[in-house]
N, C-alpha and C. Protein backbone atom coordinates (compact mmCIF):
# COMPACT_ATOMS: atom_id res chain seq x y z
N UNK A 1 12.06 22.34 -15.91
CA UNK A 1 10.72 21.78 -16.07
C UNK A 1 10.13 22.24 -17.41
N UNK A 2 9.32 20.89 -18.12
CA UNK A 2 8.73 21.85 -19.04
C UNK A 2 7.79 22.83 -18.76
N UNK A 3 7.81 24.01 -19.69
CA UNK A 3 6.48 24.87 -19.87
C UNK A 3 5.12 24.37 -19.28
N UNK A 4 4.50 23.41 -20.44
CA UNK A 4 3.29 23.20 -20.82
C UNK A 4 2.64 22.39 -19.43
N UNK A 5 3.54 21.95 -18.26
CA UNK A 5 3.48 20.97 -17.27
C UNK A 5 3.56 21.72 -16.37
N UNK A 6 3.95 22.93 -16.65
CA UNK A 6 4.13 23.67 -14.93
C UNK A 6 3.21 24.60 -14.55
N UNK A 7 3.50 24.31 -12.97
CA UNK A 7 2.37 25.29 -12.68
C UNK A 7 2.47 26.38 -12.88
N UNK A 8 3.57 27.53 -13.06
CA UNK A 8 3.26 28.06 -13.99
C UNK A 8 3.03 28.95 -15.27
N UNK A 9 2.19 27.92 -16.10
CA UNK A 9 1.63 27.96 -17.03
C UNK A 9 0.17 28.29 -16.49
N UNK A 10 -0.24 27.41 -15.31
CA UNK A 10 -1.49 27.86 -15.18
C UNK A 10 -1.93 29.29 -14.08
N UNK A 11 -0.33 29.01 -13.16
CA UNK A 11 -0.53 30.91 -13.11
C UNK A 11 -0.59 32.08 -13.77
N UNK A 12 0.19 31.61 -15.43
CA UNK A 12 0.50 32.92 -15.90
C UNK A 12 -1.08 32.96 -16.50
N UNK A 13 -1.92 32.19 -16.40
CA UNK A 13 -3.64 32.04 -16.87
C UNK A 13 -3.74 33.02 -16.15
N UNK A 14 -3.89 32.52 -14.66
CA UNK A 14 -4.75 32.97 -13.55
C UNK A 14 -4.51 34.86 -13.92
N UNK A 15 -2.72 35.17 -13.92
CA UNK A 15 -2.61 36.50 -13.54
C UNK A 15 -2.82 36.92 -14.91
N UNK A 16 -3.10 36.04 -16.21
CA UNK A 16 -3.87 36.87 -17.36
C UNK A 16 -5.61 37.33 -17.34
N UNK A 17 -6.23 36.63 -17.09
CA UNK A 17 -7.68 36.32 -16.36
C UNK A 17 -7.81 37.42 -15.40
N UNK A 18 -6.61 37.54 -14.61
CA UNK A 18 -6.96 38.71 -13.62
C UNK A 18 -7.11 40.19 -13.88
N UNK A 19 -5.97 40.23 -14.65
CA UNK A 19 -5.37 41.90 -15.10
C UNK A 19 -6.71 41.82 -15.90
N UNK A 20 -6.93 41.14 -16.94
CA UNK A 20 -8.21 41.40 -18.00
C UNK A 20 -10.02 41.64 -16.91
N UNK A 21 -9.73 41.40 -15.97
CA UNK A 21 -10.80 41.40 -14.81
C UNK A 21 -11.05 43.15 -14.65
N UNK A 22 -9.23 43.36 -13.92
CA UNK A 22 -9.16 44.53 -13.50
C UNK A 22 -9.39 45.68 -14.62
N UNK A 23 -8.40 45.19 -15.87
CA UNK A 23 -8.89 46.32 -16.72
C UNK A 23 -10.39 47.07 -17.02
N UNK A 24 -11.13 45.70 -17.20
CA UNK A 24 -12.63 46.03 -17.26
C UNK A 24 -13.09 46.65 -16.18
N UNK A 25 -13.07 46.43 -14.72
CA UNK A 25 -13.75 46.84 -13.87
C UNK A 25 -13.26 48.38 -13.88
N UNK A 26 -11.85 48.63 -13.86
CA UNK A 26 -11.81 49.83 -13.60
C UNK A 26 -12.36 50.91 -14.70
N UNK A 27 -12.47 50.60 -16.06
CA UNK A 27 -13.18 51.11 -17.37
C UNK A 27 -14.79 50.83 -16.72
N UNK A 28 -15.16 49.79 -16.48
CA UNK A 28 -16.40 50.55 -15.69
C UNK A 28 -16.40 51.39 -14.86
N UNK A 29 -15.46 51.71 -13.60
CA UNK A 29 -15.31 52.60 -12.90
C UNK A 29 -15.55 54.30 -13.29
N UNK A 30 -14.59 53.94 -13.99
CA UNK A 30 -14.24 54.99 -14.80
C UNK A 30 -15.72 55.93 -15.69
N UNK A 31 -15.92 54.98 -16.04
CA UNK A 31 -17.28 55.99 -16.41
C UNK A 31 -18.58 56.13 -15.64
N UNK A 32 -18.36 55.03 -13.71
CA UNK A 32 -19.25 55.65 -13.13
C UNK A 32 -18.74 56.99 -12.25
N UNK A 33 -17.47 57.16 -12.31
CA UNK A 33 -16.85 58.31 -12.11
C UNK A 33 -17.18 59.37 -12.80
N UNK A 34 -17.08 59.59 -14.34
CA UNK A 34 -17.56 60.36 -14.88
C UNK A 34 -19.07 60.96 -14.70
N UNK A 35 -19.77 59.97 -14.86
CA UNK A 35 -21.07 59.72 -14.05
C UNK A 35 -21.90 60.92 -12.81
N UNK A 36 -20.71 60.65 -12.03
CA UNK A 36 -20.82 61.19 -10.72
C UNK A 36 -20.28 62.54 -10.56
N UNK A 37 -19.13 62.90 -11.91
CA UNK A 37 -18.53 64.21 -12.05
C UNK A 37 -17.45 64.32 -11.54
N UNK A 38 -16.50 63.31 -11.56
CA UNK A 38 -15.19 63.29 -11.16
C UNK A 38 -14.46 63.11 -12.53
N UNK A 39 -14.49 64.03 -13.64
CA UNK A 39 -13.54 63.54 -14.32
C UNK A 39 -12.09 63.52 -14.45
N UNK A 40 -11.54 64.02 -13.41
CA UNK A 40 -10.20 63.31 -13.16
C UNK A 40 -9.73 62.56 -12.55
N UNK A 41 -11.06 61.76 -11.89
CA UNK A 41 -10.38 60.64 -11.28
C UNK A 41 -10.75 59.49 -12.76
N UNK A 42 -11.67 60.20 -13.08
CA UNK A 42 -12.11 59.46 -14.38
C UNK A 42 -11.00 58.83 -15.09
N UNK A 43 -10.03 59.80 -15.37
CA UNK A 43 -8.87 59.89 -16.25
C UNK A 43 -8.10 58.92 -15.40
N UNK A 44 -8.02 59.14 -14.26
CA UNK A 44 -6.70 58.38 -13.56
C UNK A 44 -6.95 56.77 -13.43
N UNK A 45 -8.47 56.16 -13.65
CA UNK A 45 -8.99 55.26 -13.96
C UNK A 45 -8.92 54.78 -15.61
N UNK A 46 -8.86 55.31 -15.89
CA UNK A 46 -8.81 55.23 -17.56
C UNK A 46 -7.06 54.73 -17.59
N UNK A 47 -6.54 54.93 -16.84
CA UNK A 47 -4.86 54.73 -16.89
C UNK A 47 -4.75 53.26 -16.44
N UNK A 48 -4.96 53.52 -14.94
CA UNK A 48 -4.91 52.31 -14.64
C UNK A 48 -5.55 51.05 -15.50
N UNK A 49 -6.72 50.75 -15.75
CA UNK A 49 -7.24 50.14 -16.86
C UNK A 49 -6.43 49.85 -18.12
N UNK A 50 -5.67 50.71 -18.33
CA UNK A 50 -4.49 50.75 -19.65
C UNK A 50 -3.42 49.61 -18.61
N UNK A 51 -3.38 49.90 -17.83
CA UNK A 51 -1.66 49.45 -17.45
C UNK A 51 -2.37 48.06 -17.37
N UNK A 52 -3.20 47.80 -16.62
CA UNK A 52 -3.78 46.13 -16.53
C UNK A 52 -4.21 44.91 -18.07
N UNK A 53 -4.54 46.18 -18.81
CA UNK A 53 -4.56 45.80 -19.76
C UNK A 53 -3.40 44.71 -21.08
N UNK A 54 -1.99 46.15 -20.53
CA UNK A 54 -0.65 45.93 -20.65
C UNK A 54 0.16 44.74 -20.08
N UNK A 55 -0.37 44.52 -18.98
CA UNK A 55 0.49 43.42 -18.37
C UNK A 55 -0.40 42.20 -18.60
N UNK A 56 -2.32 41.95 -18.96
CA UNK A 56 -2.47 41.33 -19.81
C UNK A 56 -1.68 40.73 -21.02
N UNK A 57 -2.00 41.80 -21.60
CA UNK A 57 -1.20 41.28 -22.96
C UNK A 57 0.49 40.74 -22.92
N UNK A 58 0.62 41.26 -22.43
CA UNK A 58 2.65 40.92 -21.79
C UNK A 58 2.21 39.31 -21.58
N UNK A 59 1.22 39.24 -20.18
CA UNK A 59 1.31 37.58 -19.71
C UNK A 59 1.23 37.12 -20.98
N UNK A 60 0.08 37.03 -21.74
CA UNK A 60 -0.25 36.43 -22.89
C UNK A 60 1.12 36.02 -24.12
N UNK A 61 1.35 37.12 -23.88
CA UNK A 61 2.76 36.92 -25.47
C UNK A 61 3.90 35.54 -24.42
N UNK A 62 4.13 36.17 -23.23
CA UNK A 62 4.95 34.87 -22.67
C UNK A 62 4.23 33.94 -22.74
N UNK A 63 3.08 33.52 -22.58
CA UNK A 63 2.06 31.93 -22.37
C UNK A 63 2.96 31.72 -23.74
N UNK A 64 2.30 32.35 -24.99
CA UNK A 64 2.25 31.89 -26.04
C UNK A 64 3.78 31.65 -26.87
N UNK A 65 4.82 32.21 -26.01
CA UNK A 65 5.99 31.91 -26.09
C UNK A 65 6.94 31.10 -25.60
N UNK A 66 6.26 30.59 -24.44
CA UNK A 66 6.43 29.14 -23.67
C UNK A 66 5.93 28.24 -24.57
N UNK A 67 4.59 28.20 -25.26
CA UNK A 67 3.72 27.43 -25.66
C UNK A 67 4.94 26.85 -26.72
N UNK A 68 5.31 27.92 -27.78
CA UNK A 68 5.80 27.31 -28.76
C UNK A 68 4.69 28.12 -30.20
N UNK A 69 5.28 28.13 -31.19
CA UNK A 69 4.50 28.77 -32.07
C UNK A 69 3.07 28.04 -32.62
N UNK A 70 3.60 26.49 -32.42
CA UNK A 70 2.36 25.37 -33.09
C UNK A 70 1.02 25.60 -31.92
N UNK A 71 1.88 25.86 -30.52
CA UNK A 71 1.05 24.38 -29.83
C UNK A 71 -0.48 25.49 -29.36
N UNK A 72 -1.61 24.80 -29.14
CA UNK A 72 -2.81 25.40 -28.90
C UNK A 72 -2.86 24.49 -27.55
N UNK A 73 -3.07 25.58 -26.27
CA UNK A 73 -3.92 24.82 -25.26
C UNK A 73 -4.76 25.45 -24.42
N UNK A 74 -5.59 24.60 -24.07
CA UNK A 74 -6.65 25.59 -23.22
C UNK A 74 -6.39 25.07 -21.63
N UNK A 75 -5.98 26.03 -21.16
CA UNK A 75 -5.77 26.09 -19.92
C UNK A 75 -6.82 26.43 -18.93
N UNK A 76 -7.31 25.26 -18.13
CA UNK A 76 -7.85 25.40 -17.05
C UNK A 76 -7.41 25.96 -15.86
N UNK A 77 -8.40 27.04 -15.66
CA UNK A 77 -8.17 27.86 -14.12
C UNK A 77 -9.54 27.80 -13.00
N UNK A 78 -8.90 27.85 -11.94
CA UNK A 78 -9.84 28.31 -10.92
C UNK A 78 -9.44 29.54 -10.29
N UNK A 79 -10.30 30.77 -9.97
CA UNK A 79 -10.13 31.56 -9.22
C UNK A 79 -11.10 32.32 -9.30
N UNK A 80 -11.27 33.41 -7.82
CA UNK A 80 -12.48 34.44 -7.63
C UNK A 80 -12.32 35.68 -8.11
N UNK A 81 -12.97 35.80 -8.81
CA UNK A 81 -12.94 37.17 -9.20
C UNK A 81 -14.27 37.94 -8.46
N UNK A 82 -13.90 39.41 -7.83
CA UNK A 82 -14.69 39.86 -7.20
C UNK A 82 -15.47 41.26 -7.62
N UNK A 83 -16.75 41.25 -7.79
CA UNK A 83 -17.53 41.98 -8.41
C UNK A 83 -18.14 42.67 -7.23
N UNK A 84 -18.24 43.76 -7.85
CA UNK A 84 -18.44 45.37 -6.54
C UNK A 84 -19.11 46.39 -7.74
N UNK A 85 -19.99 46.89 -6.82
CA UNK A 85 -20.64 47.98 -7.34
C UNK A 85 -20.10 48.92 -7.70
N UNK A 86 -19.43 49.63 -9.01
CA UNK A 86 -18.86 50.77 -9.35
C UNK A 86 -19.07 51.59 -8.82
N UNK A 87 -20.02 52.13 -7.89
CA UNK A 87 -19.79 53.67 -7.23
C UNK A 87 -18.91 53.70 -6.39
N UNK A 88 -18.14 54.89 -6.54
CA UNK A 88 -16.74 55.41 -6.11
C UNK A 88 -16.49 55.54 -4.61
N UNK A 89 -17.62 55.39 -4.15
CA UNK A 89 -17.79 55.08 -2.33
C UNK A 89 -17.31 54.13 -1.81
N UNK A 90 -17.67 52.81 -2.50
CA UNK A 90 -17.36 51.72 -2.73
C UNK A 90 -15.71 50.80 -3.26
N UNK A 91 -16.04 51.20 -4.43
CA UNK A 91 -15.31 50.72 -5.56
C UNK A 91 -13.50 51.23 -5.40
N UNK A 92 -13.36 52.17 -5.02
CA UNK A 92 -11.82 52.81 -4.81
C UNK A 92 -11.11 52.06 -3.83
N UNK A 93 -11.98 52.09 -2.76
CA UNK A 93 -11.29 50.93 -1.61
C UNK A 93 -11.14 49.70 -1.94
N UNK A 94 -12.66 48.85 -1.99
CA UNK A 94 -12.16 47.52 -2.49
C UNK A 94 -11.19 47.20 -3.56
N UNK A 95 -11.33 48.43 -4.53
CA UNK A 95 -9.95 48.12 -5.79
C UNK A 95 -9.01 47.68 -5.22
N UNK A 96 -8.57 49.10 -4.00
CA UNK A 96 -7.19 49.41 -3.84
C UNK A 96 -6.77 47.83 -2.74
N UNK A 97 -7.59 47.06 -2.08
CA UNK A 97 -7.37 46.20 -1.29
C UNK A 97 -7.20 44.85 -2.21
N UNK A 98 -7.63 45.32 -3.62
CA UNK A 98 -7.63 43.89 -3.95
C UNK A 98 -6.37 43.90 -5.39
N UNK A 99 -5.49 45.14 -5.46
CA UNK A 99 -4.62 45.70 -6.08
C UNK A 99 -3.51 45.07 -4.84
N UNK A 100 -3.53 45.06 -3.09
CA UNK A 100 -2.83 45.13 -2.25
C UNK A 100 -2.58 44.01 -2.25
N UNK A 101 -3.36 43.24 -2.38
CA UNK A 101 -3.58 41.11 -2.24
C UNK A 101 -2.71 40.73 -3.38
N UNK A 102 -2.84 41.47 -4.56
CA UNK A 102 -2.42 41.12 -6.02
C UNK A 102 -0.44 41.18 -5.48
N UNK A 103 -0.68 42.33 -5.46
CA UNK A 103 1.00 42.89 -5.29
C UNK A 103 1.58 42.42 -4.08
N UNK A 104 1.02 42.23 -2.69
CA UNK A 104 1.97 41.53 -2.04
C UNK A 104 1.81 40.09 -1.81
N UNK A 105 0.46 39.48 -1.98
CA UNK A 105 0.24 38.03 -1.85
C UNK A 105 0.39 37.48 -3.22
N UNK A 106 -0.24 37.75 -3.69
CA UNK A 106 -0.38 36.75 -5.10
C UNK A 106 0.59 36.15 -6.00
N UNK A 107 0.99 37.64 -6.40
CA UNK A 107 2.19 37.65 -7.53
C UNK A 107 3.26 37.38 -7.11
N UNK A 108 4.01 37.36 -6.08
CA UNK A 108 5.24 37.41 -5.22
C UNK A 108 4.97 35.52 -4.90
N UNK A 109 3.97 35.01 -4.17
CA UNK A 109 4.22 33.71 -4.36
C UNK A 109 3.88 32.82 -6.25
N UNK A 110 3.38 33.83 -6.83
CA UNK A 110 3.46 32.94 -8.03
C UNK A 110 4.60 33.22 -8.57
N UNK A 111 5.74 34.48 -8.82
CA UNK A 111 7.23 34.44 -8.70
C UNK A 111 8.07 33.12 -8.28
N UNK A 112 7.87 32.96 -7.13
CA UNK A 112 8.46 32.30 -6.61
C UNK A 112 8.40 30.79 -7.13
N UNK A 113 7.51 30.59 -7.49
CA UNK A 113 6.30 29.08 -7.85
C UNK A 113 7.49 29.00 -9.76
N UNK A 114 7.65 30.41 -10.36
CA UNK A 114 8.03 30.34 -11.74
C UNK A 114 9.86 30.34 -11.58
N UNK A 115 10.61 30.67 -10.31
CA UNK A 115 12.19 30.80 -10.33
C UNK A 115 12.23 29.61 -9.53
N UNK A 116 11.12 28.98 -9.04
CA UNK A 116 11.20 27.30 -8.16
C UNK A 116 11.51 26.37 -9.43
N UNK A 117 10.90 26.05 -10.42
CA UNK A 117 10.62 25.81 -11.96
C UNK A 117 10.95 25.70 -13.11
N UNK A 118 12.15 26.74 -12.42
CA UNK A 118 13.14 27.37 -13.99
C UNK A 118 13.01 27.95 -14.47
N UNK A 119 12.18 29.03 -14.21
CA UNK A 119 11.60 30.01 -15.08
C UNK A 119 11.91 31.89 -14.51
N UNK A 120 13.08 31.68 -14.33
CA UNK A 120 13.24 33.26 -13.16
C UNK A 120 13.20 34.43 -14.47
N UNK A 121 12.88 34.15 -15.42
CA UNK A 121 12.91 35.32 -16.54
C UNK A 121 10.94 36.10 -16.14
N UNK A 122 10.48 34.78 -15.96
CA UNK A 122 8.93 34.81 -15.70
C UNK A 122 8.58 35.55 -14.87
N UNK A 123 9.68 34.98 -13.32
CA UNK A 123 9.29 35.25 -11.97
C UNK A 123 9.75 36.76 -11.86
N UNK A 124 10.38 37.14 -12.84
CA UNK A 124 10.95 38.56 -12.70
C UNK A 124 9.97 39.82 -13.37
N UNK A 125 9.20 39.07 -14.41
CA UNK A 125 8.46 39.70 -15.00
C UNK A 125 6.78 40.46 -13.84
N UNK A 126 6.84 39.11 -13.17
CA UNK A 126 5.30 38.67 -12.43
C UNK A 126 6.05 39.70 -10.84
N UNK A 127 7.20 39.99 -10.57
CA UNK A 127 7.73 40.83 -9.64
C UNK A 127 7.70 42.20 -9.92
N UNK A 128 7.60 42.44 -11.37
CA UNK A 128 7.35 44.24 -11.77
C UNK A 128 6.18 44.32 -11.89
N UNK A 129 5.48 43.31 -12.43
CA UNK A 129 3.67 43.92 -12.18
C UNK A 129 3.58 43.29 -11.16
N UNK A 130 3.43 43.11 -9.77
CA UNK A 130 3.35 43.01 -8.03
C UNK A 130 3.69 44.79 -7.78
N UNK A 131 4.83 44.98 -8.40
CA UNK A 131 5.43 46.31 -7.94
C UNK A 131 4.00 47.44 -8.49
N UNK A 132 3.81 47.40 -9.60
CA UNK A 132 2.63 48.52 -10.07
C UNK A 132 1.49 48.41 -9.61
N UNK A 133 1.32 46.69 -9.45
CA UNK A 133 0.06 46.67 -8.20
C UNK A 133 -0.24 47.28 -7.17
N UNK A 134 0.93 47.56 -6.45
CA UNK A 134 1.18 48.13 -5.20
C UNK A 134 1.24 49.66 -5.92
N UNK A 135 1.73 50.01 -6.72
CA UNK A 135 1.65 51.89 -6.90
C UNK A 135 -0.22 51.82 -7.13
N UNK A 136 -0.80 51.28 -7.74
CA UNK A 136 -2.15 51.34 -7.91
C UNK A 136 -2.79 51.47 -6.78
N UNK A 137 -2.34 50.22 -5.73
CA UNK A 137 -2.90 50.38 -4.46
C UNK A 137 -3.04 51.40 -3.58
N UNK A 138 -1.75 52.11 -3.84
CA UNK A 138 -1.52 53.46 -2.97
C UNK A 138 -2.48 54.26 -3.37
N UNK A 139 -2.96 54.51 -5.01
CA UNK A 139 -3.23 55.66 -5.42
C UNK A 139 -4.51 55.49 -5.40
N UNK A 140 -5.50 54.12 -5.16
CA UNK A 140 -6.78 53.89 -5.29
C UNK A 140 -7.04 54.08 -3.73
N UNK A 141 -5.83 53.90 -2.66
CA UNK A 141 -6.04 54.32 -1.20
C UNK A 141 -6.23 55.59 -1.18
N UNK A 142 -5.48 56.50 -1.43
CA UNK A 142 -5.22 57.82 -1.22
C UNK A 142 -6.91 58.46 -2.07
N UNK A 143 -7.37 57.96 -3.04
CA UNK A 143 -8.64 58.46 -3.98
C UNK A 143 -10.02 58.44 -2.74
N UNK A 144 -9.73 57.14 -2.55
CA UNK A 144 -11.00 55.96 -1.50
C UNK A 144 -10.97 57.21 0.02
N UNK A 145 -10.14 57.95 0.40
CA UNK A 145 -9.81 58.10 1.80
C UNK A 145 -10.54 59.38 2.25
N UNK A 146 -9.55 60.00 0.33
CA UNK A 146 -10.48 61.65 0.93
C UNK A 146 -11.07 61.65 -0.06
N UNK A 147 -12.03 61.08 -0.70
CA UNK A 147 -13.27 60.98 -1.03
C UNK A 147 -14.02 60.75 -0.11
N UNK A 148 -13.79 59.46 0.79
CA UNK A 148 -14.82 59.80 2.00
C UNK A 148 -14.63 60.65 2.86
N UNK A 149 -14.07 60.95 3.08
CA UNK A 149 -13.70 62.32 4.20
C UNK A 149 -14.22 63.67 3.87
N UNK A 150 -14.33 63.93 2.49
CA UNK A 150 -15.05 64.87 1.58
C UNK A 150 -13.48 65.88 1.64
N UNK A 151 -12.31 65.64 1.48
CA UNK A 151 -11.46 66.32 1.29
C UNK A 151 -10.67 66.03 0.12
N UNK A 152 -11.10 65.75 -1.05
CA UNK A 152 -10.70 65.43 -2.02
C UNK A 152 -10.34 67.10 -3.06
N UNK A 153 -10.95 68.09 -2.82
CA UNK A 153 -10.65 69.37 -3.32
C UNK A 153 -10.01 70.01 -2.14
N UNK A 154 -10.21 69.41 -1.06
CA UNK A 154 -9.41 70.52 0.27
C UNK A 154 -8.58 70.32 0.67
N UNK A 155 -7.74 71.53 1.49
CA UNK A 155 -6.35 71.07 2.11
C UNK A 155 -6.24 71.96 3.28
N UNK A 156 -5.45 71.85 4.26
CA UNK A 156 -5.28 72.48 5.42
C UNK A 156 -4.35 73.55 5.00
N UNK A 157 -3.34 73.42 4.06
CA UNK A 157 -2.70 74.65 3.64
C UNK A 157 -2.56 74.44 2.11
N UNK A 158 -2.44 75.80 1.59
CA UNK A 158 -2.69 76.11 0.24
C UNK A 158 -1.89 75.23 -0.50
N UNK A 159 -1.99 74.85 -1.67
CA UNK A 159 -1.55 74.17 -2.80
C UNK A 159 -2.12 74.33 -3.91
N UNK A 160 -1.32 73.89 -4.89
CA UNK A 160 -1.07 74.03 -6.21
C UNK A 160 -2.32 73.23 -6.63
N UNK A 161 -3.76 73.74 -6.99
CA UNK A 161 -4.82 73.24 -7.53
C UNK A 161 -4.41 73.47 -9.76
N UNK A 162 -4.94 72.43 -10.80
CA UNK A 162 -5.00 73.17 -11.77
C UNK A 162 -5.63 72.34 -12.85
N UNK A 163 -6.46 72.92 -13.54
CA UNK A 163 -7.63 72.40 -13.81
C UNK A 163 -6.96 71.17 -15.36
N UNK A 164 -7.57 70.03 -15.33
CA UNK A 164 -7.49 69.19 -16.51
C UNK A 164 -8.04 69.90 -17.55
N UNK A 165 -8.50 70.87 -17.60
CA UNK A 165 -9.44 70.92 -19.06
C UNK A 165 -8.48 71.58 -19.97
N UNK A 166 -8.07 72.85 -18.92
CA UNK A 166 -7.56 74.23 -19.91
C UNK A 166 -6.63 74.59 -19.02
N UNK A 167 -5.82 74.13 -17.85
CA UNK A 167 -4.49 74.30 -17.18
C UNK A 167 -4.63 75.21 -16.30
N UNK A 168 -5.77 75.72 -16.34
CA UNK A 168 -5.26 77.29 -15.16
C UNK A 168 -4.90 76.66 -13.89
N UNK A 169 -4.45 77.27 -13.05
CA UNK A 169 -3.66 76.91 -11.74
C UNK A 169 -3.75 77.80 -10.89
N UNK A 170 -3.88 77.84 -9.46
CA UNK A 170 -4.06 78.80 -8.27
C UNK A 170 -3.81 77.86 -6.95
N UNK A 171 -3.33 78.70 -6.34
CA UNK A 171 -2.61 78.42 -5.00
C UNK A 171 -3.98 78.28 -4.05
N UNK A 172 -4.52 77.54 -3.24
CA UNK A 172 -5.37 77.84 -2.61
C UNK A 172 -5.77 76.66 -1.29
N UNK A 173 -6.59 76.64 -0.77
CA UNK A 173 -6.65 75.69 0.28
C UNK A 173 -7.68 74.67 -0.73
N UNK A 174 -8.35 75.27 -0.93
CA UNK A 174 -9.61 74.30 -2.00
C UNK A 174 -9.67 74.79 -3.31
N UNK A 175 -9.88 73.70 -4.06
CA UNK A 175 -10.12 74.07 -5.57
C UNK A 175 -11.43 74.26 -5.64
N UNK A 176 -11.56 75.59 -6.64
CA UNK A 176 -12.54 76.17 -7.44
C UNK A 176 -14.42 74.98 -7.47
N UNK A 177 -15.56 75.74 -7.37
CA UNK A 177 -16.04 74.54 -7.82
C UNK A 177 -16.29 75.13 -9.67
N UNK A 178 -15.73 76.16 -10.09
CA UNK A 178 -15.68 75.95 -11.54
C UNK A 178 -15.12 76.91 -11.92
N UNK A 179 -14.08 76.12 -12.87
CA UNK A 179 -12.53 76.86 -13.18
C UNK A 179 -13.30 78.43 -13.42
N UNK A 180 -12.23 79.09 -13.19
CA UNK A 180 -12.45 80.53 -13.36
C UNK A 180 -11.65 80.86 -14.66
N UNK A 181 -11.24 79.88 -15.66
CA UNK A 181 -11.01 80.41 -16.72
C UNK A 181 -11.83 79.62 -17.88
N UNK A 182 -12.06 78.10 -17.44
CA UNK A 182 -12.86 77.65 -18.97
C UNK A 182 -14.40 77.79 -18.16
N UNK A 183 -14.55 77.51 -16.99
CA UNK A 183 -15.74 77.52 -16.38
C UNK A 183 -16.12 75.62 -15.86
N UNK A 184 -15.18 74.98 -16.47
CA UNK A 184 -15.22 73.54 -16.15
C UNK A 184 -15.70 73.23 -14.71
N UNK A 185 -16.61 72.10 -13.81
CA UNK A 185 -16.69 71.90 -12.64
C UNK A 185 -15.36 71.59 -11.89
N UNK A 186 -15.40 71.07 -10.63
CA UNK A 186 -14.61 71.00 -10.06
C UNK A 186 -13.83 69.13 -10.45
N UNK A 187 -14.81 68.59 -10.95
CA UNK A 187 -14.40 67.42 -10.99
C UNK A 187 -13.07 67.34 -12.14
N UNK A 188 -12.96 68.27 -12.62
CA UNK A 188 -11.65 68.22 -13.48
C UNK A 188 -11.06 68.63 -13.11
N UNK A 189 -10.65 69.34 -11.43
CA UNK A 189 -9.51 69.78 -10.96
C UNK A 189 -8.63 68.75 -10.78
N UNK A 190 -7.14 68.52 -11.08
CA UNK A 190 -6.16 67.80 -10.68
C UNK A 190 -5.95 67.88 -9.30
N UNK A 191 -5.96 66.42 -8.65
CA UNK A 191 -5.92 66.05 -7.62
C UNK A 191 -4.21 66.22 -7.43
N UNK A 192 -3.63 67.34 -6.45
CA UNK A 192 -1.99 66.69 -6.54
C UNK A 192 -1.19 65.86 -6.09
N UNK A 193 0.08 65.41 -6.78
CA UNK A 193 0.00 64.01 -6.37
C UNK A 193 0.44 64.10 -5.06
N UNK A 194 1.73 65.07 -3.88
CA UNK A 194 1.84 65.14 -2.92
C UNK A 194 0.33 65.51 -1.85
N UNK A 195 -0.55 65.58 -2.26
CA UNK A 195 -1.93 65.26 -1.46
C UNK A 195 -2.00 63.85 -1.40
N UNK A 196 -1.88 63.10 -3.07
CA UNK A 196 -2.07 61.76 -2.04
C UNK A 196 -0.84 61.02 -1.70
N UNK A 197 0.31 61.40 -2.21
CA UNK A 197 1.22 60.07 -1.22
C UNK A 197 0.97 60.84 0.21
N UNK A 198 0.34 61.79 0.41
CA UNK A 198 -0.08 62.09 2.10
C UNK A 198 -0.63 61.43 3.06
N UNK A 199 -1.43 60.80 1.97
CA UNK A 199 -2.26 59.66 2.69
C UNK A 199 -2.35 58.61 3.02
């Protein structure tokens, strides 16, 4: 099938439109995190935002490499994009549910829609970002869970707490509420990552 005729062309819109959605929202996130004094979730938002960004730009270079070097088109899309209040009460869950929709609904039938088509170089591409969707999802679940639970510095048995700023590290059930070596709050303690695939 050609390019310029298939659908898609107007998926690889939709999932450019999207990632550029997500990047932004979570860069807002991100600094109502900071905001609130979480700066390491701050940081871990600041990432994600990068990676959405990345697979932006990726869709884009394929559009424009389907397109052909001449051709200019403006591609019409429809879709919802969903706007949520950045506070982290909020905002971590709905991410992570709408990171979950991306990676197992969305992208996996628009795959399919691009190796239906002729295009399995596409559908393979739109199958590794589904896959990071889903690591996002986990990690915006695991943030969303014990944040509300208020166990986001605590643990039932000791672990490896250690601070983003200046590295110190201590074994403990809860992290510090301010490092005992730069004096940083608690919001720059590193969350570890076996705390959240726990969750």
């Amino acid at each position: 099938m050609e390019f310029s005729k298939s659908k898609t062309k107007e998926n690889l819109a939709r999932i450019f439109a999207g990632e550029c959605q997500d990047g932004a929202r979570y860069q807002f996130m991100a600094k109502s995190a900071l905001s609130e004094g979480f700066s390491y979730i701050s940081d871990q938002l600041k990432v994600l935002a990068k990676n959405e960004m990345a697979h932006a730009s990726m869709i884009y270079s394929l559009i424009l490499e389907n397109l052909g070097t001449t051709a200019k088109d403006n591609v019409p899309i429809e879709a919802g994009y969903p706007f949520e209040p950045s506070l982290l009460k909020i905002s971590l869950q709905t991410s992570a549910d709408i990171e979950e929709y991306e990676g197992t609904n969305i992208y996996p039938s628009f795959a399919k829609v691009a190796k239906d088509e002729g295009f399995p170089e596409i559908a393979k591409k739109i199958l590794y970002i589904a896959e990071v969707e889903k690591t996002h999802q986990q990690k915006l679940n695991a943030f969303a869970k014990l944040y509300k639970a208020g166990k986001l510095y605590k643990n039932p048995e000791k672990i490896l707490w250690a601070c983003s700023n200046c590295g110190h590290s201590e074994m403990a059930k809860q992290a510090w509420l301010n490092c005992p070596l730069c004096g940083y709050p608690q919001g720059y303690v590193i969350v570890p990552q076996d705390k959240l695939t726990s969750q």
